[in-house]
Protein backbone atom coordinates (compact mmCIF):
# COMPACT_ATOMS: atom_id res chain seq x y z
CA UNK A 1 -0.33 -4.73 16.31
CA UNK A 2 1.02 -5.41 19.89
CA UNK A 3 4.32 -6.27 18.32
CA UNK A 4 4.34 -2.33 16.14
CA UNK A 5 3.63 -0.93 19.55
CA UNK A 6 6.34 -2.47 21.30
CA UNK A 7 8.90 -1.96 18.35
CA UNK A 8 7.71 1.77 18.39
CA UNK A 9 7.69 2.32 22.17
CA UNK A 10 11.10 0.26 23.18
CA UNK A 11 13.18 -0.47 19.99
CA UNK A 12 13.90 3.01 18.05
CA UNK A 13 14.71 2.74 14.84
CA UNK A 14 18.07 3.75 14.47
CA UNK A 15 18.68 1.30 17.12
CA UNK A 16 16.86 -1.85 15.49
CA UNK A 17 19.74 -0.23 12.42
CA UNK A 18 22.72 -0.89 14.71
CA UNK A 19 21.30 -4.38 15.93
CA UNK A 20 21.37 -5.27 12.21
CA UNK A 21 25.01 -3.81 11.79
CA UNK A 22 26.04 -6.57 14.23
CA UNK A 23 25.18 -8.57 11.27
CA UNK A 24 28.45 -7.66 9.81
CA UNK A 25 30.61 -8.50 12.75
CA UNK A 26 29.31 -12.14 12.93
CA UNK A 27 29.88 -12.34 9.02
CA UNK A 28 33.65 -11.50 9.38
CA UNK A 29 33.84 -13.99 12.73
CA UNK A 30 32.43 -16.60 9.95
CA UNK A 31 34.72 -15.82 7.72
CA UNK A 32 37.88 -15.53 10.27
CA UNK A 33 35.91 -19.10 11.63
CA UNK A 34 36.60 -21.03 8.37
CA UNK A 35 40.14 -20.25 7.81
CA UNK A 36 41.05 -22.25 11.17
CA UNK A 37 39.36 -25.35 10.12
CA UNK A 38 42.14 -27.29 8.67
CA UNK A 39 40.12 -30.40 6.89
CA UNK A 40 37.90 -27.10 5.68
CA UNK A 41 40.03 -25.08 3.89
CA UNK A 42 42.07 -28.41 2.53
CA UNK A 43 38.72 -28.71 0.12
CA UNK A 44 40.03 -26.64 -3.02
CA UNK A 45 36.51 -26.41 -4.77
CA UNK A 46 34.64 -25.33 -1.87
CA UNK A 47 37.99 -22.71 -0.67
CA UNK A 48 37.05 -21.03 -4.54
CA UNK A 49 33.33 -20.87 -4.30
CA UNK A 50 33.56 -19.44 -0.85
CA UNK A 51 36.44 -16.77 -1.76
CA UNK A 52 34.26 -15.81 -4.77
CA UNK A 53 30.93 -15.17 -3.00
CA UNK A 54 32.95 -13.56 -0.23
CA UNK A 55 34.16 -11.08 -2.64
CA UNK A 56 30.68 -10.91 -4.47
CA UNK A 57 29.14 -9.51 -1.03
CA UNK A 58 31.85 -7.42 -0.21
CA UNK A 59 32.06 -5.90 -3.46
CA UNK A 60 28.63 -4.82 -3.57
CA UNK A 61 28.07 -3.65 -0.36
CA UNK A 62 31.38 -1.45 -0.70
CA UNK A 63 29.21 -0.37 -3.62
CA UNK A 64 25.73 0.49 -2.11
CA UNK A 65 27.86 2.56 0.64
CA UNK A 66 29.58 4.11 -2.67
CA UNK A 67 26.37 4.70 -4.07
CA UNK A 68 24.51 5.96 -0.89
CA UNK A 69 27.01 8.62 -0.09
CA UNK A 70 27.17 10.11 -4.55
CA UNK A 71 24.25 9.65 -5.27
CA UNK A 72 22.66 12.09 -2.73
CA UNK A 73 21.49 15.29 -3.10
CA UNK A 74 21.57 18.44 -0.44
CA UNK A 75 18.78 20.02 0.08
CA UNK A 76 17.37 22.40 2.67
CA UNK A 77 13.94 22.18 4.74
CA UNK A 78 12.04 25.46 3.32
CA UNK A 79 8.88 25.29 5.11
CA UNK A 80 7.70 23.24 8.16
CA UNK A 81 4.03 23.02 8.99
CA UNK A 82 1.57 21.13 10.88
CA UNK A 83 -1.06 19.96 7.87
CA UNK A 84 -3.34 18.14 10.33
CA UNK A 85 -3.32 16.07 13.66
CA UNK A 86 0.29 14.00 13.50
CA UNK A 87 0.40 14.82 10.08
CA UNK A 88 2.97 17.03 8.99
CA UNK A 89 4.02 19.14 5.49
CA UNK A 90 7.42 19.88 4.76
CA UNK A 91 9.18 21.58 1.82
CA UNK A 92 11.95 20.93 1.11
CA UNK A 93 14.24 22.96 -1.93
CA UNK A 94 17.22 20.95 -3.49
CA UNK A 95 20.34 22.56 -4.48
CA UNK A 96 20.58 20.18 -7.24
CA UNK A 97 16.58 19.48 -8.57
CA UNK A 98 17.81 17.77 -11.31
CA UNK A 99 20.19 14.90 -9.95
CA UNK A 100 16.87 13.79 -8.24
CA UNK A 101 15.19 12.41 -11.41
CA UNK A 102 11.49 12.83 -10.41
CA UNK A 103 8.57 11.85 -11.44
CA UNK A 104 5.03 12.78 -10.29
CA UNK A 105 4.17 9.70 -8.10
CA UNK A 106 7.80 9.15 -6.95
CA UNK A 107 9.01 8.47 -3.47
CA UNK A 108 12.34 9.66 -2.21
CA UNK A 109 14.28 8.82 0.36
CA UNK A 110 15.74 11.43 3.30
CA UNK A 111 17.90 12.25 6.02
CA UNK A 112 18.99 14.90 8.54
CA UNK A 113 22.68 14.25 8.60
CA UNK A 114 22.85 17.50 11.41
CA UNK A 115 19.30 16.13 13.67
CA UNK A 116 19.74 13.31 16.26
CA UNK A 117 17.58 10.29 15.86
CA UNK A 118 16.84 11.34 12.09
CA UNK A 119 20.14 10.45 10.37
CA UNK A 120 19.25 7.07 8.82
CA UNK A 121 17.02 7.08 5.51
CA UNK A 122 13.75 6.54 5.31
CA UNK A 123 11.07 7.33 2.34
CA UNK A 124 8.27 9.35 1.43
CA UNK A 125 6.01 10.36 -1.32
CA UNK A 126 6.19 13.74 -3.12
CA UNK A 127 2.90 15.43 -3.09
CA UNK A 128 3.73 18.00 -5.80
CA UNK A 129 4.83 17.03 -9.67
CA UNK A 130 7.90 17.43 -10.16
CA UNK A 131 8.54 19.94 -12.94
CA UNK A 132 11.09 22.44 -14.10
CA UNK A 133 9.14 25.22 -12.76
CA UNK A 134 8.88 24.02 -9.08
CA UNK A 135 11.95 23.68 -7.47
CA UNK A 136 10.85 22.39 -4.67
CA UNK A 137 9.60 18.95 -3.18
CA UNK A 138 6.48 18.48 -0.70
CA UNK A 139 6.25 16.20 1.61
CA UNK A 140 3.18 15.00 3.58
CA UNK A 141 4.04 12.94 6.42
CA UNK A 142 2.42 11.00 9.30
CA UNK A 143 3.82 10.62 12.90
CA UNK A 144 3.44 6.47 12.81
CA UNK A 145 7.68 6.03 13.98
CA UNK A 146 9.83 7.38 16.06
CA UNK A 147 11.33 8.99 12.59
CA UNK A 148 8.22 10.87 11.80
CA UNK A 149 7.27 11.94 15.22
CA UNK A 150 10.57 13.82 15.59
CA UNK A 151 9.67 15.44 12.10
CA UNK A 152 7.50 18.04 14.03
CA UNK A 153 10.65 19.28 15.57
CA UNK A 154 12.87 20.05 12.46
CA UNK A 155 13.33 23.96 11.82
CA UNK A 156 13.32 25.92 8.31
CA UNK A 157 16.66 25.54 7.29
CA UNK A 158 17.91 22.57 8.01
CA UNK A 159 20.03 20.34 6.19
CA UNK A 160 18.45 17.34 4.81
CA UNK A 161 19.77 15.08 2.08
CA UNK A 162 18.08 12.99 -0.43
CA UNK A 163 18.29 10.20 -3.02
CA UNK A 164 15.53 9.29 -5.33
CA UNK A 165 12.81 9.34 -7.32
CA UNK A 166 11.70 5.65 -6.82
CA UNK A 167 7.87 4.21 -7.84
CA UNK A 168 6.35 2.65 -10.71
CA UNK A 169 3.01 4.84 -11.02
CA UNK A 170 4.49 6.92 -13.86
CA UNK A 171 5.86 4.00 -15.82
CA UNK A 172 2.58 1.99 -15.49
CA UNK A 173 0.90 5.02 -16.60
CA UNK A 174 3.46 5.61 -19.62
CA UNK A 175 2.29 1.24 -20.32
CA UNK A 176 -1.14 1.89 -20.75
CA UNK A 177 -3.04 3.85 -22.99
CA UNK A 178 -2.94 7.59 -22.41
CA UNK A 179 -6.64 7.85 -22.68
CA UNK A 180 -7.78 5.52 -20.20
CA UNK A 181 -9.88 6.69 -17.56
CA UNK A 182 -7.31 6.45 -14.51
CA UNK A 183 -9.65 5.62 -11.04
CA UNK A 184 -7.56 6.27 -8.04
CA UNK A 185 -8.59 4.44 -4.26
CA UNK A 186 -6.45 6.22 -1.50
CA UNK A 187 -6.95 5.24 2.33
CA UNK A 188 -5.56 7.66 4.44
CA UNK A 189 -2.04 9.15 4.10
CA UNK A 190 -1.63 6.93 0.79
CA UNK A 191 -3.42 9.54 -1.11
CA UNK A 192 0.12 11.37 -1.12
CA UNK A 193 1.38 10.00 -4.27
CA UNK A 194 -2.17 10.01 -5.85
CA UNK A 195 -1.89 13.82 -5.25
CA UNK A 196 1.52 14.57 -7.27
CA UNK A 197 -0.10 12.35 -10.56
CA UNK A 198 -3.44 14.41 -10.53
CA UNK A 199 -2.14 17.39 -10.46
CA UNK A 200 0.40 16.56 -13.10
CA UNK A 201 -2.35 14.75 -15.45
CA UNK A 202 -4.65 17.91 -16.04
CA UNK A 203 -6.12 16.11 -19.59
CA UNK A 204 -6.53 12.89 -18.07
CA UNK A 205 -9.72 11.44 -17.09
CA UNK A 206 -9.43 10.46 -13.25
CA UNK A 207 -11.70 9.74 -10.35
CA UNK A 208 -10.59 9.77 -7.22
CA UNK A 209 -11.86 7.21 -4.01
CA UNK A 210 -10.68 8.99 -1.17
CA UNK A 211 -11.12 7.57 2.37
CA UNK A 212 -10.14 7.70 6.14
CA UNK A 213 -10.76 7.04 9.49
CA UNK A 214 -11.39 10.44 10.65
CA UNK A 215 -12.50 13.89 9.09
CA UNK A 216 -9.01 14.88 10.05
CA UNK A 217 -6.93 12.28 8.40
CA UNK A 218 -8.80 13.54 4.93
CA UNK A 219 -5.61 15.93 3.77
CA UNK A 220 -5.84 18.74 1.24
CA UNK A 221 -8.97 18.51 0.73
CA UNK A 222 -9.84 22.43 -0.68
CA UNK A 223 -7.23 21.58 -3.34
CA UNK A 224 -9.18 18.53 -3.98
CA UNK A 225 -12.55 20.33 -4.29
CA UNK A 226 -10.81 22.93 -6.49
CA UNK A 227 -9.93 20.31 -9.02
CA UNK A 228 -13.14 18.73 -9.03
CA UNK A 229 -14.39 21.76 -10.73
CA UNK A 230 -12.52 20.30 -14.01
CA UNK A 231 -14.72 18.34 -16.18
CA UNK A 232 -12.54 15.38 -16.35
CA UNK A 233 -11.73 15.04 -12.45
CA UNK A 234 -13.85 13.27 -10.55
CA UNK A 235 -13.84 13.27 -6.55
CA UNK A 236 -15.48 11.33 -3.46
CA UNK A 237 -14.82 11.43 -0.03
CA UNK A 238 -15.83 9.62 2.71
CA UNK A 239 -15.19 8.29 6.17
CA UNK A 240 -14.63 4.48 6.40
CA UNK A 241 -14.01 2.26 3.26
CA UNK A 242 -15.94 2.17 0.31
CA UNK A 243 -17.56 -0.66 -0.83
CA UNK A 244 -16.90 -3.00 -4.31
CA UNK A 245 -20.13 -1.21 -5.65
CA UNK A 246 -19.33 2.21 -4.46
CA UNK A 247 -16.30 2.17 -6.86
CA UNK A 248 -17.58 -0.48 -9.59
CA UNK A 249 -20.98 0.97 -10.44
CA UNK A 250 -20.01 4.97 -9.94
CA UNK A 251 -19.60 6.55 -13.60
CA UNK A 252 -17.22 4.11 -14.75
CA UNK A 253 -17.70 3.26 -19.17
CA UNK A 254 -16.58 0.46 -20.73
CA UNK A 255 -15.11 -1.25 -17.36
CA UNK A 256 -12.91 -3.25 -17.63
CA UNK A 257 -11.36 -2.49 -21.30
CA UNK A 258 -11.04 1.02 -21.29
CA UNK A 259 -10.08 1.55 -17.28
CA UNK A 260 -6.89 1.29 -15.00
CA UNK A 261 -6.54 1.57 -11.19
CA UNK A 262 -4.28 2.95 -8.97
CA UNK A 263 -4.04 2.20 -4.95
CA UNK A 264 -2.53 3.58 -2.62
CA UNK A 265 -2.98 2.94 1.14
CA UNK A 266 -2.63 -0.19 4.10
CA UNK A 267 -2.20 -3.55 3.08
CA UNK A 268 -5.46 -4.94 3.76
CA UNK A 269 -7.31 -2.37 1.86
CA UNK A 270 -4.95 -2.86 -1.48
CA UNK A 271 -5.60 -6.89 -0.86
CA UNK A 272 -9.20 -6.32 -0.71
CA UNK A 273 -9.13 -4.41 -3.73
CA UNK A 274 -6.86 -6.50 -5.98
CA UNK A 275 -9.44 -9.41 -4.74
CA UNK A 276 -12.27 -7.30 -6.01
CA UNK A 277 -11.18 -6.01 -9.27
CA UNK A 278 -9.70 -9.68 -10.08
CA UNK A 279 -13.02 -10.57 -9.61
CA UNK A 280 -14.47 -8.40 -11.79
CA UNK A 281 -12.34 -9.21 -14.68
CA UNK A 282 -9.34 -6.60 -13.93
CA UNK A 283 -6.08 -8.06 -15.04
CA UNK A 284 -2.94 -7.31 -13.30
CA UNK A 285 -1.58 -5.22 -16.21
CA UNK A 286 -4.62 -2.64 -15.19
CA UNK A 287 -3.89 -2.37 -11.71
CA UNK A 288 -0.71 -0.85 -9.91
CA UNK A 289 -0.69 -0.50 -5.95
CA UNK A 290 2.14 1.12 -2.98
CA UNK A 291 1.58 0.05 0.39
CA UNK A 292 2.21 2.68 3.06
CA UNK A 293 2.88 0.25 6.41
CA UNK A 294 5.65 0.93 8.94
């Protein structure tokens, strides 16, 4: 934890991204290095293999720059409010929605090409479906970095660009059967992605495990009460964790053949959970978890 704080406080991201950059100077002062060693470069077989996986790297990271700079899409920041304490909500509209490829449960990744200190990538969740109706993406996003602390400061109109969707919760949902009761544990701001797949699964059967450490880390919660009035969506809320039997022995029929579980939230809480269901004779196939760390 000490070490977070000191990385956060001292070492700003986009720095700790130029200290890795020097990365590619002492890979060229190898490769300049090897070329004056006589007895080195008088070994054929190795002089091949080394030319080759030179080329191999430098081929593809030509390509990810390739990638990173066409396969982005510009986008402007529509709305920019405060959602709760350090957490903000920002929408952001796309001039090209459908280069994005979204799916409900997605994470993209942005940048402010214009904004000092917010230039490099980083990713988030979408909190809305994505659909052909909406054309525009929502964001909920906590002030843990010096990247999302300088989010507060970012005015409606701003430039942002994006690449994306990434995630697996769709296509583990799309594995399993569609009429498996879907429960969903969130901790905190991990209940993002949780968000965009039950409001995009109206017919499904879902309960939702929603905790935090504080009443005001528990986000869009009306919306959540509003969809608890549908018979098939099922919502708690608490402060602090719940417990193996708060989950295991709530509602749940036919556990663990006709149920699948999503988690989204710190490390320790998705270990504690994958220990728990494991336990209780959940495979792997019927689990699917995102960490949100920093």
């Amino acid at each position: 934890m000490f070490g977070l704080i000191l990385q956060s406080a001292i070492f700003k991201h986009e720095l700790s991204v130029w200290l890795h950059r020097l990365n590619l100077i002492a890979t060229l002062l190898g490769f300049i290095h090897v070329q004056l060693i006589s007895y080195v470069t008088s070994i054929h077989p190795f002089m091949f293999v080394f030319y080759l996986y030179s080329g191999i790297v430098l081929i593809s990271y030509v390509m990810s720059k390739v990638r990173s700079q066409l396969g982005n899409t510009r986008g402007t920041v529509t709305t920019n409010e405060v959602l709760a304490p350090n957490v903000q909500e920002l929408t952001i509209t796309p001039q090209q929605h459908h280069q994005l490829n979204l799916r409900m449960g997605d994470f993209v990744f942005i940048s402010f090409p214009t904004l000092q200190g917010l230039k490099e990538y980083h990713p988030f969740s979408i909190v809305n479906p994505p659909s052909d109706d909406s054309q525009h993406i929502k964001l909920a996003v906590r002030g843990d970095g010096d990247f999302t602390k300088l989010l507060s400061e970012i005015e409606p109109g701003a430039p942002v660009k994006l690449i994306g969707g990434y995630g697996r919760y769709h296509s583990f949902l799309e594995d399993n059967d569609q009429n498996q009761h879907i429960v969903m544990i969130a901790g905190g701001i991990g209940v993002t992605p949780l968000l965009s797949i039950a409001e995009g699964s109206p017919n499904r059967q879902i309960s939702l495990f929603y905790s935090a450490h504080y009443d005001h880390d528990l986000i869009y919660l009306n919306q959540l009460k509003d969809w608890h009035q549908r018979d098939n969506f099922d919502l708690h809320y608490q402060i602090g964790r719940y417990s193996e039997d708060d989950v295991l022995n709530h509602k749940l029929h036919d556990l663990p053949n006709n149920t699948i579980f999503l988690i989204s939230g710190p490390a320790p809480m998705i270990r504690y959970w994958k220990r728990v269901l494991k336990k209780n004779g959940i495979g792997n196939g019927q689990m699917y978890a995102e960490e949100f760390t920093w």
